[in-house]
C-alpha atoms as a PDB file:
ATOM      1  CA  UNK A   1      65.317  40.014  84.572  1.00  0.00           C
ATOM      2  CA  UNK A   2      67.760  42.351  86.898  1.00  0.00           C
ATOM      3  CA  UNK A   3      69.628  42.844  83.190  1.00  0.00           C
ATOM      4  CA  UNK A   4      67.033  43.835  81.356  1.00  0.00           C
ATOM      5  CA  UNK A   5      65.389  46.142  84.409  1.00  0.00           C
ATOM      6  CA  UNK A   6      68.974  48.007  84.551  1.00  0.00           C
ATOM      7  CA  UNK A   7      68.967  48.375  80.634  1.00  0.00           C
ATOM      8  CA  UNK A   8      65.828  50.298  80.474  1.00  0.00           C
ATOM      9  CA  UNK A   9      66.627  52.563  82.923  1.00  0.00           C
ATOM     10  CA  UNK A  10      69.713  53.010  81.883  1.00  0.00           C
ATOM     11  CA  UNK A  11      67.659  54.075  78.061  1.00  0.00           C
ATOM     12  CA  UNK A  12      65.539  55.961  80.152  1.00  0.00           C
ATOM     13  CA  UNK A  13      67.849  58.314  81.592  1.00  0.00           C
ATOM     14  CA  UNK A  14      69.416  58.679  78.398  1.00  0.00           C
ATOM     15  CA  UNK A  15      66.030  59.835  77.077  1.00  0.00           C
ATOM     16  CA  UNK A  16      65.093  62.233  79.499  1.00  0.00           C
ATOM     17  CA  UNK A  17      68.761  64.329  80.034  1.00  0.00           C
ATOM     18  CA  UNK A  18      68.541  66.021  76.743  1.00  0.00           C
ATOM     19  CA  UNK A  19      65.390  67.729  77.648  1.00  0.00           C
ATOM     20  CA  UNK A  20      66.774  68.644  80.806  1.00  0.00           C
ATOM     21  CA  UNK A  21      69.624  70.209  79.023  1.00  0.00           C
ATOM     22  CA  UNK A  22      67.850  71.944  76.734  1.00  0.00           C
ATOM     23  CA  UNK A  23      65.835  73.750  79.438  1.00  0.00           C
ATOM     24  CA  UNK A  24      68.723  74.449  81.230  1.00  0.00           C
ATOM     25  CA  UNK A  25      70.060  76.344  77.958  1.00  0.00           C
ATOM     26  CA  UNK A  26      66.921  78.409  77.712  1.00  0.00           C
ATOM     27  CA  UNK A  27      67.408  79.985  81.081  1.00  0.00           C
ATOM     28  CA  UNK A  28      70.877  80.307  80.563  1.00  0.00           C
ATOM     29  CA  UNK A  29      70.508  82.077  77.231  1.00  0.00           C
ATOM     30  CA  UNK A  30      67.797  84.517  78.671  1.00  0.00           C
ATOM     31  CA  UNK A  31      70.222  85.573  81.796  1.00  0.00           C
ATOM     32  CA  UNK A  32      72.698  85.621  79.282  1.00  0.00           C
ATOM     33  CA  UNK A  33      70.464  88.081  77.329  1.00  0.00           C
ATOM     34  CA  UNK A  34      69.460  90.077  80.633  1.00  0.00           C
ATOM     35  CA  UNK A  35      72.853  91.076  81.665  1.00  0.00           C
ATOM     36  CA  UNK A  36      73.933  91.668  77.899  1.00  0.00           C
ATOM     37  CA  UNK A  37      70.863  94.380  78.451  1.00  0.00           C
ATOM     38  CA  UNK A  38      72.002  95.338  81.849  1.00  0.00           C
ATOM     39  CA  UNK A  39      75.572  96.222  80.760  1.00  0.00           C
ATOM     40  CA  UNK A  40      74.333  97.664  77.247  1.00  0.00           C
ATOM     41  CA  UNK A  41      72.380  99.950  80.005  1.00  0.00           C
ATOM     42  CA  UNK A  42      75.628 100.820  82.187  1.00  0.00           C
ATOM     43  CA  UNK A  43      78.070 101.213  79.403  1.00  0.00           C
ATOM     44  CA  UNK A  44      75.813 103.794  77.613  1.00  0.00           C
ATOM     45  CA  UNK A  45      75.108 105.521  81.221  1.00  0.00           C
ATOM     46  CA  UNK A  46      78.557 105.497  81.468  1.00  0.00           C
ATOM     47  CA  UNK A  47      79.250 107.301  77.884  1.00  0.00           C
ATOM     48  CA  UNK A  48      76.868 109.793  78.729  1.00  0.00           C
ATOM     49  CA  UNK A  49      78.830 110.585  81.670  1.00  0.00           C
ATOM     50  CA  UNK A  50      82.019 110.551  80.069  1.00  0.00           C
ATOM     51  CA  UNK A  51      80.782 113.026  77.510  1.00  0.00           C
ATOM     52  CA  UNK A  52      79.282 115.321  80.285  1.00  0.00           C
ATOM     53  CA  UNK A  53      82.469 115.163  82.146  1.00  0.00           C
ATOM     54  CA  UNK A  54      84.641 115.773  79.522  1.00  0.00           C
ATOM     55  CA  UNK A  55      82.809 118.781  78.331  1.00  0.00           C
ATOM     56  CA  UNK A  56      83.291 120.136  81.687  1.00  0.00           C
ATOM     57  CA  UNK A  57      86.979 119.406  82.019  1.00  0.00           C
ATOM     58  CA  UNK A  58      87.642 120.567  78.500  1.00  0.00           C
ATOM     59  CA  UNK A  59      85.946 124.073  79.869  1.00  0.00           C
ATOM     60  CA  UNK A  60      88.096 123.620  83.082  1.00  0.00           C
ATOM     61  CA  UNK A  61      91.230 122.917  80.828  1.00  0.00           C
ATOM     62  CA  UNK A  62      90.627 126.661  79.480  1.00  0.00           C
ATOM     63  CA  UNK A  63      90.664 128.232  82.558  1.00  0.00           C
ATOM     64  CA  UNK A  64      93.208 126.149  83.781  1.00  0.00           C
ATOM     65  CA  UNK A  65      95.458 126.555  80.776  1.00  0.00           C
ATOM     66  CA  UNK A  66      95.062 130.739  81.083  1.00  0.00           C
ATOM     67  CA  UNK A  67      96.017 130.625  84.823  1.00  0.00           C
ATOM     68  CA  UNK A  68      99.137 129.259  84.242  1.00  0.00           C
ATOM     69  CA  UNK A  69      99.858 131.536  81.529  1.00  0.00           C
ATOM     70  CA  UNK A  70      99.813 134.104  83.659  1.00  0.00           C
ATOM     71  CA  UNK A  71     101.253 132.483  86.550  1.00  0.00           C
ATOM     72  CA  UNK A  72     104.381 132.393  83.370  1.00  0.00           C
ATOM     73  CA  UNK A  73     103.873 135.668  82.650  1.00  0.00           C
ATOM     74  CA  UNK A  74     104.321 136.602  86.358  1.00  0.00           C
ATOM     75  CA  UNK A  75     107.614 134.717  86.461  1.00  0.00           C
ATOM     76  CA  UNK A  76     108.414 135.788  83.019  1.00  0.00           C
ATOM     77  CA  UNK A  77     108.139 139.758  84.130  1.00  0.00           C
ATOM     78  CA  UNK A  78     110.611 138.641  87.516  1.00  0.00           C
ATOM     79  CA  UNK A  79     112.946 137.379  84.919  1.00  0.00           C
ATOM     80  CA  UNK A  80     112.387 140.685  82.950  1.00  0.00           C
ATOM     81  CA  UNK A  81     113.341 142.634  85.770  1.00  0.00           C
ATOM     82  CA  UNK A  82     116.307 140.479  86.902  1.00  0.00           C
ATOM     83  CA  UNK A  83     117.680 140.840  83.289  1.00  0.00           C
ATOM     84  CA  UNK A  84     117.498 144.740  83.466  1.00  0.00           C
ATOM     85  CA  UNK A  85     118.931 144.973  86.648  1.00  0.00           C
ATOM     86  CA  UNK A  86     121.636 142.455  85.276  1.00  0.00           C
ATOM     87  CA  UNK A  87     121.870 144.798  82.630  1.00  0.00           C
ATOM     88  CA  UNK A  88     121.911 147.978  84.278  1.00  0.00           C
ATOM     89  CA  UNK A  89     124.888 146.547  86.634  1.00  0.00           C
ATOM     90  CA  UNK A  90     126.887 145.377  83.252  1.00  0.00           C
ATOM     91  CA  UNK A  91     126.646 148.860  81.848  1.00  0.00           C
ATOM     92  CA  UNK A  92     127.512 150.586  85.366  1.00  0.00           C
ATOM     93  CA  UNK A  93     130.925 148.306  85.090  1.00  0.00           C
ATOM     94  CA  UNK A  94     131.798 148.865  81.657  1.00  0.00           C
ATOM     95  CA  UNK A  95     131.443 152.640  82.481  1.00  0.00           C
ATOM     96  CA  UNK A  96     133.418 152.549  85.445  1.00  0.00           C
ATOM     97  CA  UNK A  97     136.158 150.751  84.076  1.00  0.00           C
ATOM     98  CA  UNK A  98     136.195 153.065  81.267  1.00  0.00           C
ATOM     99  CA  UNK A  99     136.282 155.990  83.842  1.00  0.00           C
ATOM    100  CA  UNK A 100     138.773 154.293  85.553  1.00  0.00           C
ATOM    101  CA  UNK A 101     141.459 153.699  82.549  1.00  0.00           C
ATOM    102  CA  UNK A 102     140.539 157.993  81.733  1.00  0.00           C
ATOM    103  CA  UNK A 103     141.758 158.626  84.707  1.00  0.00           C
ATOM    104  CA  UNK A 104     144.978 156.827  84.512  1.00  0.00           C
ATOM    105  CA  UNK A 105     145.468 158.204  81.292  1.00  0.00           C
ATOM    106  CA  UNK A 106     145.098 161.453  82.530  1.00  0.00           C
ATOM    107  CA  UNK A 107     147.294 161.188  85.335  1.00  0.00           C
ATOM    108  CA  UNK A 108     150.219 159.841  83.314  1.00  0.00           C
ATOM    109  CA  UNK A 109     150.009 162.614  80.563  1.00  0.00           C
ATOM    110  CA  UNK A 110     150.146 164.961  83.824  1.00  0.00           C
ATOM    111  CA  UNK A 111     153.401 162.971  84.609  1.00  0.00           C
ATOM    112  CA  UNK A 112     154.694 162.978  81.384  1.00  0.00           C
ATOM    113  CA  UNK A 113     154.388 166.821  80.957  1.00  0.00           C
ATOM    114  CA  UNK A 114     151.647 166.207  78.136  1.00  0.00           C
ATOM    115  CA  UNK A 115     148.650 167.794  77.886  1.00  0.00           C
ATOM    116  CA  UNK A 116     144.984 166.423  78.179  1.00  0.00           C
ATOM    117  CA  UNK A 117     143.657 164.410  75.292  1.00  0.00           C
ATOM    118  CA  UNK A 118     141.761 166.578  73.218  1.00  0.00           C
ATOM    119  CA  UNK A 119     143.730 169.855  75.617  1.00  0.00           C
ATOM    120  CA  UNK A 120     145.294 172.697  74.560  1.00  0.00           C
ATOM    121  CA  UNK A 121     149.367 172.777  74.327  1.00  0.00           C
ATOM    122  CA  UNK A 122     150.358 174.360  77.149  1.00  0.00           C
ATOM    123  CA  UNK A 123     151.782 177.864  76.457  1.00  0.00           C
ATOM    124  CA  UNK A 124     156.052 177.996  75.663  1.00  0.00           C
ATOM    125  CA  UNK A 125     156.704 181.193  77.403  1.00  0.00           C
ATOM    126  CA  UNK A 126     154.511 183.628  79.578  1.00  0.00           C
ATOM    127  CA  UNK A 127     153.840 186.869  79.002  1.00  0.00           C
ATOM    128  CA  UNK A 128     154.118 189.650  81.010  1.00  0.00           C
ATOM    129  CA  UNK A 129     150.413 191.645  81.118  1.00  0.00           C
ATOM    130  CA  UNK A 130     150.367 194.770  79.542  1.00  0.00           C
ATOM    131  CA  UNK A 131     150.113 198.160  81.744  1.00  0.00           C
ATOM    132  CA  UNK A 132     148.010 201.065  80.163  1.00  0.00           C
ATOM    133  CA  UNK A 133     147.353 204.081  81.614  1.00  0.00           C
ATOM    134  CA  UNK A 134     144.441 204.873  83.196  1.00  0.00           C
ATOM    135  CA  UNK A 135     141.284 206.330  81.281  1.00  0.00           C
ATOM    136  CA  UNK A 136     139.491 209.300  81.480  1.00  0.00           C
ATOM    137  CA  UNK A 137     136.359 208.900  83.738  1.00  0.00           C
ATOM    138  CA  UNK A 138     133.151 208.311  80.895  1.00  0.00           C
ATOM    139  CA  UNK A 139     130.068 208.322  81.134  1.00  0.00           C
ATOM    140  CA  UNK A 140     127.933 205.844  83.497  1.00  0.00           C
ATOM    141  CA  UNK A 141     126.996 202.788  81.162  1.00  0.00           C
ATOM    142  CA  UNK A 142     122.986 202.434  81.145  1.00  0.00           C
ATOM    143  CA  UNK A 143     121.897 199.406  83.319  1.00  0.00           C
ATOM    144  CA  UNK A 144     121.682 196.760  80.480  1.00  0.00           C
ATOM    145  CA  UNK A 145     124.672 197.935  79.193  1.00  0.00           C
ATOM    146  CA  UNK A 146     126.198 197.615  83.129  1.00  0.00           C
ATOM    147  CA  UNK A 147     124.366 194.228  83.451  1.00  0.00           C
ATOM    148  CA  UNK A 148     126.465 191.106  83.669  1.00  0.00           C
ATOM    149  CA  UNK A 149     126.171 188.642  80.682  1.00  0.00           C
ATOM    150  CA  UNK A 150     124.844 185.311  82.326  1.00  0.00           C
ATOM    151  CA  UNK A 151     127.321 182.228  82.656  1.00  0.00           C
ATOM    152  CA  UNK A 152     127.481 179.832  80.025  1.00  0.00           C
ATOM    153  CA  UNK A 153     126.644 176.473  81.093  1.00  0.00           C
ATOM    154  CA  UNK A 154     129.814 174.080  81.530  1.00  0.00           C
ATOM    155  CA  UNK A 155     129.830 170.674  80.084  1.00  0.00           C
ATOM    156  CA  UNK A 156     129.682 168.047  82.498  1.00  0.00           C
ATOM    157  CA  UNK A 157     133.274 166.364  82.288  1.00  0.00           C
ATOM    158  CA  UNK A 158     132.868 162.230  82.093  1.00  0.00           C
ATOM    159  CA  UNK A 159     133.189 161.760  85.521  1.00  0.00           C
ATOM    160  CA  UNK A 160     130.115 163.839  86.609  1.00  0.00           C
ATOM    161  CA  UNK A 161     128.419 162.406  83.634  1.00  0.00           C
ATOM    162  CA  UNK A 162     128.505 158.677  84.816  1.00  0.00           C
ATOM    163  CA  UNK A 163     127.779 159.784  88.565  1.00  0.00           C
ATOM    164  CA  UNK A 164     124.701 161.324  86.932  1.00  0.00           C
ATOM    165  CA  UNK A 165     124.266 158.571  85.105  1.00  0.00           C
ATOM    166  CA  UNK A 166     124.945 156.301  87.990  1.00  0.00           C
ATOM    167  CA  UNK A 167     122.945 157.805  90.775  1.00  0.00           C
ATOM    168  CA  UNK A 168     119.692 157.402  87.922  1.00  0.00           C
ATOM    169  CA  UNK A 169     120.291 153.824  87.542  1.00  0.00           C
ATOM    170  CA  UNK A 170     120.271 153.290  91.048  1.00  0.00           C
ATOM    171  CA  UNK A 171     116.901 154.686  91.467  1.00  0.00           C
ATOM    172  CA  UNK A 172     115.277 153.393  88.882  1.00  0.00           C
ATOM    173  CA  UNK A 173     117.082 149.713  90.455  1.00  0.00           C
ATOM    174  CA  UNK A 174     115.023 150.699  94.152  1.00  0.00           C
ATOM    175  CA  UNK A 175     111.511 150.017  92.206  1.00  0.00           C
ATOM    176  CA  UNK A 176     113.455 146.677  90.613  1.00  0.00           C
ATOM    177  CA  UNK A 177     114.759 145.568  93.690  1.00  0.00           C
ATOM    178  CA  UNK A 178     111.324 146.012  95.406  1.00  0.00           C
ATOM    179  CA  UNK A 179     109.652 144.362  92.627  1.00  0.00           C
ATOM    180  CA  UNK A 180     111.857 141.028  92.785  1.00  0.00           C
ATOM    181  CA  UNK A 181     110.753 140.792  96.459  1.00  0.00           C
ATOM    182  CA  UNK A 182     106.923 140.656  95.670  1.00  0.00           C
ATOM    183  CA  UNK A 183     106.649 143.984  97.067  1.00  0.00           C
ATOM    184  CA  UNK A 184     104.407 145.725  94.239  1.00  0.00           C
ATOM    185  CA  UNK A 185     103.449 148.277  96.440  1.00  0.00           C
ATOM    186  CA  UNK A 186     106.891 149.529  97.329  1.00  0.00           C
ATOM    187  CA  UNK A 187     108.034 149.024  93.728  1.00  0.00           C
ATOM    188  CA  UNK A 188     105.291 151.413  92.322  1.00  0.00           C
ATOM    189  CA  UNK A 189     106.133 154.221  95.011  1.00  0.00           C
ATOM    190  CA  UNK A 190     109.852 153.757  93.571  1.00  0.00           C
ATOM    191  CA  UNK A 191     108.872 154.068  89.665  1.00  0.00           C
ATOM    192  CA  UNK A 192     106.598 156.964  90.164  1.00  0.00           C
ATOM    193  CA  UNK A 193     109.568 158.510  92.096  1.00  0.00           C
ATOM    194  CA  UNK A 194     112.529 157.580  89.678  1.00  0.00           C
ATOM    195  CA  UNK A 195     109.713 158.874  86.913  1.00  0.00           C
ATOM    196  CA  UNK A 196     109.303 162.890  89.220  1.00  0.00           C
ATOM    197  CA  UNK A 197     113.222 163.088  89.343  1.00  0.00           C
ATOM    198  CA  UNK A 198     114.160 161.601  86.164  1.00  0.00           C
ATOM    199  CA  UNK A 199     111.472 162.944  83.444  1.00  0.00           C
ATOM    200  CA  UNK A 200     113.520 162.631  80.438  1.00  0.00           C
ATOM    201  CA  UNK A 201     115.011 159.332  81.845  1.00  0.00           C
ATOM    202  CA  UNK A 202     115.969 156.482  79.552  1.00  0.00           C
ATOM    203  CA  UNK A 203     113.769 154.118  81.591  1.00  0.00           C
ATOM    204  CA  UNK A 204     110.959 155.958  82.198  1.00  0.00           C
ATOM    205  CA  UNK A 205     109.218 153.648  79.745  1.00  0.00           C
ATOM    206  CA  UNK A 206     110.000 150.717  81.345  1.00  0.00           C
ATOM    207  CA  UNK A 207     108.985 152.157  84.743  1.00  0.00           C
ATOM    208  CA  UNK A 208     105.841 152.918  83.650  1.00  0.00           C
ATOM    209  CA  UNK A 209     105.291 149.557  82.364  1.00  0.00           C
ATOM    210  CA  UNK A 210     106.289 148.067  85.514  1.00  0.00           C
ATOM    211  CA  UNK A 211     104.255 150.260  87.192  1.00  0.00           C
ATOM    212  CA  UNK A 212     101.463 148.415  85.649  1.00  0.00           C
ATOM    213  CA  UNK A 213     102.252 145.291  85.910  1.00  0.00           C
ATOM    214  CA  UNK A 214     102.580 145.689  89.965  1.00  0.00           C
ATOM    215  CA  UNK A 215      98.909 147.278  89.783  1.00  0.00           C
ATOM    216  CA  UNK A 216      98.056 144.419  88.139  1.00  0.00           C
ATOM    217  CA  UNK A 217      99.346 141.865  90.727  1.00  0.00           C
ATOM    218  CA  UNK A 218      97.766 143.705  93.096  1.00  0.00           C
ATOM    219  CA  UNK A 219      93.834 143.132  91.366  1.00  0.00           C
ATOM    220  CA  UNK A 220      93.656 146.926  90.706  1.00  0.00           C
ATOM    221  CA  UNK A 221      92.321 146.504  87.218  1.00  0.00           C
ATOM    222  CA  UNK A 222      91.509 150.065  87.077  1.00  0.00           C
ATOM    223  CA  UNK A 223      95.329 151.533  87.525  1.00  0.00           C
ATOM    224  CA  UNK A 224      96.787 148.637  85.779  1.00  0.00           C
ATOM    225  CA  UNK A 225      95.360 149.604  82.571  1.00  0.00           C
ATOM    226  CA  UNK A 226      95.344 153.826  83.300  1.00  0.00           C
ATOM    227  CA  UNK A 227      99.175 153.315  83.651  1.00  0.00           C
ATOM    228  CA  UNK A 228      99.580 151.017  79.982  1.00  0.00           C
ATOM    229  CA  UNK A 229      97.406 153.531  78.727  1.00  0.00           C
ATOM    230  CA  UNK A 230      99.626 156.173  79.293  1.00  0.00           C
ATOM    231  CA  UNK A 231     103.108 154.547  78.323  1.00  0.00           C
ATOM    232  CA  UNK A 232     100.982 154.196  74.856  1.00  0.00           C
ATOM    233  CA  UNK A 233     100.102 157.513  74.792  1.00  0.00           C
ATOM    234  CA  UNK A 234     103.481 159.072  75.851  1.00  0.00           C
ATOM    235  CA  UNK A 235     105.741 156.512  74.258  1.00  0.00           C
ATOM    236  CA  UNK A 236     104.202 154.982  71.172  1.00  0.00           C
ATOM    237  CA  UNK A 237     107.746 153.891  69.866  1.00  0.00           C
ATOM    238  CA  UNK A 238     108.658 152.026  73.200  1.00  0.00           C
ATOM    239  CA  UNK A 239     110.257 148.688  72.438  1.00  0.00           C
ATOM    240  CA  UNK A 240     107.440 147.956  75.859  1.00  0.00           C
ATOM    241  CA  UNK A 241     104.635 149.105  73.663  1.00  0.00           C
ATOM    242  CA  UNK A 242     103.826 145.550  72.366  1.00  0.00           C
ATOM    243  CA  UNK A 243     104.759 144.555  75.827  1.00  0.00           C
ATOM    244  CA  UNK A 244     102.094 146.956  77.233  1.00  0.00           C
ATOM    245  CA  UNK A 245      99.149 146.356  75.014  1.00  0.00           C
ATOM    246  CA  UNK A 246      99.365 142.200  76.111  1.00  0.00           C
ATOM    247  CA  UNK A 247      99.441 143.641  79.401  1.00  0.00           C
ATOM    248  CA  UNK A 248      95.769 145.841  79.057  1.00  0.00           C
ATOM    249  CA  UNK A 249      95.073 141.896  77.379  1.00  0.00           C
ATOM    250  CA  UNK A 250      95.742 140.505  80.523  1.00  0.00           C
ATOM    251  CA  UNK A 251      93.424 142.763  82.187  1.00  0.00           C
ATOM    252  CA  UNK A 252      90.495 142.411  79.586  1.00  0.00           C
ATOM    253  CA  UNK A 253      90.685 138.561  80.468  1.00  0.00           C
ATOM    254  CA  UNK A 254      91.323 138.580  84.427  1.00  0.00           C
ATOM    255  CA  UNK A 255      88.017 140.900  84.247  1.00  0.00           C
ATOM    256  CA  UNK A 256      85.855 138.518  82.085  1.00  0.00           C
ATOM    257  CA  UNK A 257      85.812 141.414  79.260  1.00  0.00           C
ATOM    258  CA  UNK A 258      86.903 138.436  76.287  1.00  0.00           C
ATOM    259  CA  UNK A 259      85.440 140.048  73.903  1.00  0.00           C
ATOM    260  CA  UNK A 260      87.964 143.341  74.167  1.00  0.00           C
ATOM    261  CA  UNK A 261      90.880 141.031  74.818  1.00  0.00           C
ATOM    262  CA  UNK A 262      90.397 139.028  71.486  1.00  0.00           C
ATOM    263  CA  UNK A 263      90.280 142.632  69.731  1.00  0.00           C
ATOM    264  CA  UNK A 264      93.570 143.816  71.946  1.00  0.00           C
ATOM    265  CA  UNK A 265      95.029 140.487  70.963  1.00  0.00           C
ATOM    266  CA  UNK A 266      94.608 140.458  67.076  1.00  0.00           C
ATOM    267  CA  UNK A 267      95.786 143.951  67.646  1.00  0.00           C
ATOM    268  CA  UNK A 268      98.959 143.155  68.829  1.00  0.00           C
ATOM    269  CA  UNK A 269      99.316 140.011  66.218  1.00  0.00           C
ATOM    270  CA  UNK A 270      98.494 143.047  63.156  1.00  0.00           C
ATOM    271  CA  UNK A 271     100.583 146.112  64.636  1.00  0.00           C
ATOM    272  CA  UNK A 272     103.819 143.638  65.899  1.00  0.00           C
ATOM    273  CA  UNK A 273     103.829 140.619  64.019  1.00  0.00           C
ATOM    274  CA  UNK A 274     107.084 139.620  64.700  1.00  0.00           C
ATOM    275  CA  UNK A 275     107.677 140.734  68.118  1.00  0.00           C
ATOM    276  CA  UNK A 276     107.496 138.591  71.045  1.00  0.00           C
ATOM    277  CA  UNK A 277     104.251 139.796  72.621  1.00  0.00           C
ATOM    278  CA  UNK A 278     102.670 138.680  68.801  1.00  0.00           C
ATOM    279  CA  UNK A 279     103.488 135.264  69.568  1.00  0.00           C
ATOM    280  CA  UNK A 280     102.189 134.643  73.282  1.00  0.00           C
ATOM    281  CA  UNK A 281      98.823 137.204  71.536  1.00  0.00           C
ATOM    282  CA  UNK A 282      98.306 134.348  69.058  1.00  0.00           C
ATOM    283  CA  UNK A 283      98.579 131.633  72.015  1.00  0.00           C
ATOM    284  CA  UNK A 284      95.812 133.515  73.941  1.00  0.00           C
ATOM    285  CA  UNK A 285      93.998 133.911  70.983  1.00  0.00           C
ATOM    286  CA  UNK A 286      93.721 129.598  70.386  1.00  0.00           C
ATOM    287  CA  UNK A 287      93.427 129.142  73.906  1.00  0.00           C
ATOM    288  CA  UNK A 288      89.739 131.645  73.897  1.00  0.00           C
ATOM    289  CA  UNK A 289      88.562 130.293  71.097  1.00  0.00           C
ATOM    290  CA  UNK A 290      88.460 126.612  72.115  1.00  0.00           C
END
């Protein structure tokens, strides 16, 4: 009897657990279900803030990317002004050591009892002057006749041509200098006054475009474009023209005016297509229209 009392309940557990598992699946498969649903939710929640964020760092990547094009350009118009001065020193050597050997030169021909290259022979023999006797008194000579003819201008000999020479280079290197050290105010006062004493200067261009640029470091919008304005206007054929129009681009962006800096911009690309300023125009130009 025990036997077959242990056999039926054995048949009747056996009978009853697969019902109990199959409820037990149904509520797992409907959590299952629920948090399928709950991170179906999140995930698209979280798309729709990954869109919205990368919207707004793809608009942050613009104004990111133009800062540090000019931060370049900053450190690209140092390097500008390091190379002139570089320049400017190369040129002040190669024109004192070419002084330098015309002077030796000179002094041995002295020596030697030769004359100056590109001199006269001196003279074999002098001459005694002639004496004449003296005139009869004539009339008094009328007072443009009796005025004195005015003295040619003499040619400046090499030497006072490169201390000419030199003493421009050196003020035109004050506003460099000044420039280098971040000073922008102190640079423009040095331009401006290398510009007054040297008019006809052969860096008066560059002054002026320098000039600029330290306005423009400074936030005066206003003066930074007056003075690219007016190296356009009074040198056209300036190697810095190019130079000078990305600068008034520069400007047009830093004061939210886009739509002027895309026309400066294609500007530059159609007058100077192959010049340097063409190139970093055409960068500009992607990076506004993104």
């Amino acid at each position: 009897m025990r036997l077959k009392a242990g056999i039926a309940a054995i048949l009747v557990a056996a009978a009853v657990t697969p019902a109990a598992a199959g409820i037990f699946d149904e509520d797992a498969r409907k959590e299952v279900a629920q948090l399928r649903a709950e991170i179906d939710k999140r995930i698209t929640d979280i798309d729709a803030r990954i869109g919205r964020l990368d919207d707004s760092v793809r608009n942050l990547g613009i104004i990111q990317l133009l800062n540090q094009i000019e931060q370049l350009n900053g450190e690209i118009a140092k390097l500008r002004g390091q190379i002139e001065v570089l320049a400017n020193q190369n040129d002040q050597l190669a024109k004192r050591q070419k002084d330098f050997y015309l002077d030796i030169d000179t002094r041995l021909r002295k020596l030697e009892g030769l004359p100056p290259e590109g001199g006269a022979a001196p003279a074999a023999a002098v001459v005694p002057p002639v004496v004449t006797p003296p005139a009869t008194p004539a009339a008094a000579p009328t007072p443009a006749a009796s005025a004195p003819a005015a003295p040619a201008a003499k040619p400046l000999t090499p030497q006072q041509a490169a201390a000419l020479k030199k003493k421009e280079e050196d003020a035109y290197d004050v506003g460099s200098n000044a420039f280098k050290r971040n000073d922008f105010a102190a640079a423009i006062r040095a331009f401006q006054i290398y510009m007054t004493d040297y008019p006809a200067g052969s860096l008066v261009a560059n002054a002026q475009y320098w000039i600029g640029i330290s306005h423009r470091n400074l936030k005066d919008y206003v003066a930074a474009r007056a003075a690219q304005d007016a190296l356009l206007k009074n040198f056209p054929d300036s190697p810095k023209a190019p130079d000078a129009m990305l600068e008034i681009a520069n400007v047009q962006i830093e004061t939210a005016d886009l739509g002027a800096a895309r026309n400066t911009l294609e500007d530059i690309i159609a007058r100077y297509p192959m010049s340097d300023a063409a190139a970093k125009a055409r960068m500009r130009l992607a990076a506004l229209r993104r």
